[in-house]
Protein backbone atom coordinates (compact mmCIF):
# COMPACT_ATOMS: atom_id res chain seq x y z
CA UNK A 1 40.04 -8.11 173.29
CA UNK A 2 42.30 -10.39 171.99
CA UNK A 3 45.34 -12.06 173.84
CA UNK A 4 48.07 -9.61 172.50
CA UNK A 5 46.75 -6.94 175.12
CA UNK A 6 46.16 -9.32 178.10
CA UNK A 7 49.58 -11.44 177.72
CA UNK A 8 51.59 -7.78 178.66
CA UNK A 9 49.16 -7.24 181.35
CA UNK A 10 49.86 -10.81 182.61
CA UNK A 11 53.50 -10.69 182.59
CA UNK A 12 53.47 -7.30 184.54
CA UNK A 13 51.07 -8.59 187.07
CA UNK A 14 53.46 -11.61 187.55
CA UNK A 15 56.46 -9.80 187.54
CA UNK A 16 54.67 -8.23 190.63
CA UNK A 17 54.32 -10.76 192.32
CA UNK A 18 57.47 -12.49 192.18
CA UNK A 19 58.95 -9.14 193.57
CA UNK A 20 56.88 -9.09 196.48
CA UNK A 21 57.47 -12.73 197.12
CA UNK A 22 61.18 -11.97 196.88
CA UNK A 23 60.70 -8.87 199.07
CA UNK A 24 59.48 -11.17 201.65
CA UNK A 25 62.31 -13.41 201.71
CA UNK A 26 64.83 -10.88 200.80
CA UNK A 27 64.37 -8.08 203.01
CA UNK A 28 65.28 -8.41 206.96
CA UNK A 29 61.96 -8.56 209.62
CA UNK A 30 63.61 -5.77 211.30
CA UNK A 31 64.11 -3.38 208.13
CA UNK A 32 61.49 -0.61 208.27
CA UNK A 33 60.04 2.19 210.02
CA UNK A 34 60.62 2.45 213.57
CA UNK A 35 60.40 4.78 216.57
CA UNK A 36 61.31 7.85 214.24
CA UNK A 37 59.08 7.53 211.63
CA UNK A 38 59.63 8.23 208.50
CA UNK A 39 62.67 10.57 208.90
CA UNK A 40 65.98 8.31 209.20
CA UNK A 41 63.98 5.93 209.55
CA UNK A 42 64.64 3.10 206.83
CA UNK A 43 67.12 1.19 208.29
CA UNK A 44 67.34 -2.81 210.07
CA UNK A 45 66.91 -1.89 213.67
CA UNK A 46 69.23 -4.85 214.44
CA UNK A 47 72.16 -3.37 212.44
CA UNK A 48 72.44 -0.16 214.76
CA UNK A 49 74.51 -2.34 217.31
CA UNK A 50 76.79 -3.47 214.30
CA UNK A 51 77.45 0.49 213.76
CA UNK A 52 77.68 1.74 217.50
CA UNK A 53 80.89 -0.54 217.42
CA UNK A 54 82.56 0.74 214.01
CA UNK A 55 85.44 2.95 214.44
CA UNK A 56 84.86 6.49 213.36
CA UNK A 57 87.69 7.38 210.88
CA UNK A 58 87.14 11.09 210.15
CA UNK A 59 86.80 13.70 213.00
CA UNK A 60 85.46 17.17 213.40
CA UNK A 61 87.27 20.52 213.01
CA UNK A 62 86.83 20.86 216.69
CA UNK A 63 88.92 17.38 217.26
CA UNK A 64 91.47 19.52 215.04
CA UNK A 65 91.47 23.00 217.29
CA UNK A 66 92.09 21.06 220.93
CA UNK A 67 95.59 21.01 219.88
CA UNK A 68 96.21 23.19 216.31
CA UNK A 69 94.07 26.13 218.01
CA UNK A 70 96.53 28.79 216.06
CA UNK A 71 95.98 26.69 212.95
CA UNK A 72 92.23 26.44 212.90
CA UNK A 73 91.82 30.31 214.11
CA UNK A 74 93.67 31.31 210.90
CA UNK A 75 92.16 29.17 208.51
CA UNK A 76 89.20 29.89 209.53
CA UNK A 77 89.08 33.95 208.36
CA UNK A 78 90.23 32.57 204.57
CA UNK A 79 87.91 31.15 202.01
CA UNK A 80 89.38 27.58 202.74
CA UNK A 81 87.81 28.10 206.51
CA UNK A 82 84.87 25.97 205.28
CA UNK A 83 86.58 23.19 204.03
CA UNK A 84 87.07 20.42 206.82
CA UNK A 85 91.09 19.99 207.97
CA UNK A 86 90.90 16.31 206.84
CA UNK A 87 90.03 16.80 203.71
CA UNK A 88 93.62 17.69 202.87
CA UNK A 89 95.53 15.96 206.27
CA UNK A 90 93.30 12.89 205.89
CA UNK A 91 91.45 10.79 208.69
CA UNK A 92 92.38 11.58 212.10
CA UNK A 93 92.20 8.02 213.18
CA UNK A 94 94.56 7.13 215.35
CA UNK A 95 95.49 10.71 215.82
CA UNK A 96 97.40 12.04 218.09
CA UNK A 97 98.31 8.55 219.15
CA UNK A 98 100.33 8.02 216.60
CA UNK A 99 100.83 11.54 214.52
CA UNK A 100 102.89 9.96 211.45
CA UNK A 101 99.35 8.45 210.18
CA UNK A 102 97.88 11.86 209.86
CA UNK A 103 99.33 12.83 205.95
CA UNK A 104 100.02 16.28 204.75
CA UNK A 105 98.67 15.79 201.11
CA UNK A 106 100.53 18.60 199.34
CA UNK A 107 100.07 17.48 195.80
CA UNK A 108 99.09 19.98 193.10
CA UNK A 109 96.17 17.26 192.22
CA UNK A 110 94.64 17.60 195.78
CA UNK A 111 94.41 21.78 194.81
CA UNK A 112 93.31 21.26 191.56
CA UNK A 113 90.02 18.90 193.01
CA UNK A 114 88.77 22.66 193.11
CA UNK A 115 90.82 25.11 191.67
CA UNK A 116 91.01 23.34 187.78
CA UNK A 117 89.56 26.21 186.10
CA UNK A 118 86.32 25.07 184.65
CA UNK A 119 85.72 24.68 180.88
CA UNK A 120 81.81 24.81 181.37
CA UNK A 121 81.39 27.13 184.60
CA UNK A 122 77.54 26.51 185.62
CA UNK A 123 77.62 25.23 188.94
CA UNK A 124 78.71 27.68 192.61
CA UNK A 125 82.11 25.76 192.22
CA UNK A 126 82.68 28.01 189.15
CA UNK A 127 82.64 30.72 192.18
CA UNK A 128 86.14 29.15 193.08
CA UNK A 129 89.25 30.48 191.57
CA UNK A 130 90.46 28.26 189.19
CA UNK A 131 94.13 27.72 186.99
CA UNK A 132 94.93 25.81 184.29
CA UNK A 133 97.29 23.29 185.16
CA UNK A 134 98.81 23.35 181.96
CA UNK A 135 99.92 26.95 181.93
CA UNK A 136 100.17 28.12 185.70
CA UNK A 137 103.77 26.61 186.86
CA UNK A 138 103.10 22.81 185.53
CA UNK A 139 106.16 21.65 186.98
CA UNK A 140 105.75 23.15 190.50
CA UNK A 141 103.62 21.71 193.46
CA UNK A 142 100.65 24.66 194.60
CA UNK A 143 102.23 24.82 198.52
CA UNK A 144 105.41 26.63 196.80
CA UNK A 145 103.89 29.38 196.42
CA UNK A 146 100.11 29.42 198.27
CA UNK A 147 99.90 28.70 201.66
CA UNK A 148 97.02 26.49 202.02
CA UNK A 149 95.75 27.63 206.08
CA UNK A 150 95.63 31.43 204.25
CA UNK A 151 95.36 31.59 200.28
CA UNK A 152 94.71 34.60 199.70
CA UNK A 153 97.94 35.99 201.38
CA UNK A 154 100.95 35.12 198.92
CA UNK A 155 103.26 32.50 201.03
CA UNK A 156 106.69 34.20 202.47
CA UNK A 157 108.71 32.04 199.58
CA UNK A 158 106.69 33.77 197.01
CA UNK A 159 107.18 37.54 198.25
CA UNK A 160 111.03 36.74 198.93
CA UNK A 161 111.28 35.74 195.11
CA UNK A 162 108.80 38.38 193.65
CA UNK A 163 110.70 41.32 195.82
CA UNK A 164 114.28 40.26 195.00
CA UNK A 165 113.07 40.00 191.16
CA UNK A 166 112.66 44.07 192.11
């Protein structure tokens, strides 16, 4: 054979070894498989201290209901009961310590994350009722009208105005 097919097979081979000699002074002693096997199991055993340590900044729905029991009860009978209470109040760190941190993110862009009505519905989000922003009050923020803990029930605002329209 002549060299044009061994020089690729050359390169290749060398290019394999230079990663596993760079692997070897790359890569932590203490990454690999440990006492768990191969589930969770890639990770540097030293780093776990390093995490143990780390402030969690997002809590649990069950953080949420010590305190907003009424709140969490509700919400969680309407289609939005699956979505977790930070994802629109933000991280609960520092919370109830200090209670101004905690946002109330009422923008129309937080709604429209999922309710933009899709142009190519093929996913289960297209199972989510969706608007277009352009047509469905542009100028008005979503919590006018829908009250985010139950959407499917129109907000009191919203029947005042649609009855006195009567």
């Amino acid at each position: 054979m002549g060299s044009h097919v061994w020089r690729p097979l050359y390169i290749a081979a060398a290019l394999i070894a230079l990663v596993l000699v760079a692997r070897t002074f790359l890569v932590p002693d203490d990454f690999g498989i440990h006492e768990q096997g191969y589930m969770y199991g890639w990770h540097r055993k030293g780093n776990e201290a390093e995490w143990k340590v780390m402030t969690v900044k997002y809590r649990t729905a069950a953080y949420c209901r010590e305190c907003h029991e009424d709140k969490t009860e509700s919400l969680a009978r309407t289609p939005h009961g699956i979505i977790s209470c930070e994802n629109c109040h933000g991280p609960a760190l520092n919370h109830p310590d200090d209670p101004p941190t905690l946002t109330i993110d009422r923008s129309r862009a937080l709604c429209l994350r999922c309710h933009a009505l899709l142009i190519t519905p093929t996913s289960g989000r297209a199972d989510i009722a969706g608007i277009n922003p352009d047509t469905h009050n542009p100028e008005a923020e979503c919590t006018l009208c829908h009250d985010p803990h139950n959407p499917v029930i129109r907000s009191r605002s919203d029947e005042q105005a649609r009855l006195s329209q009567k």
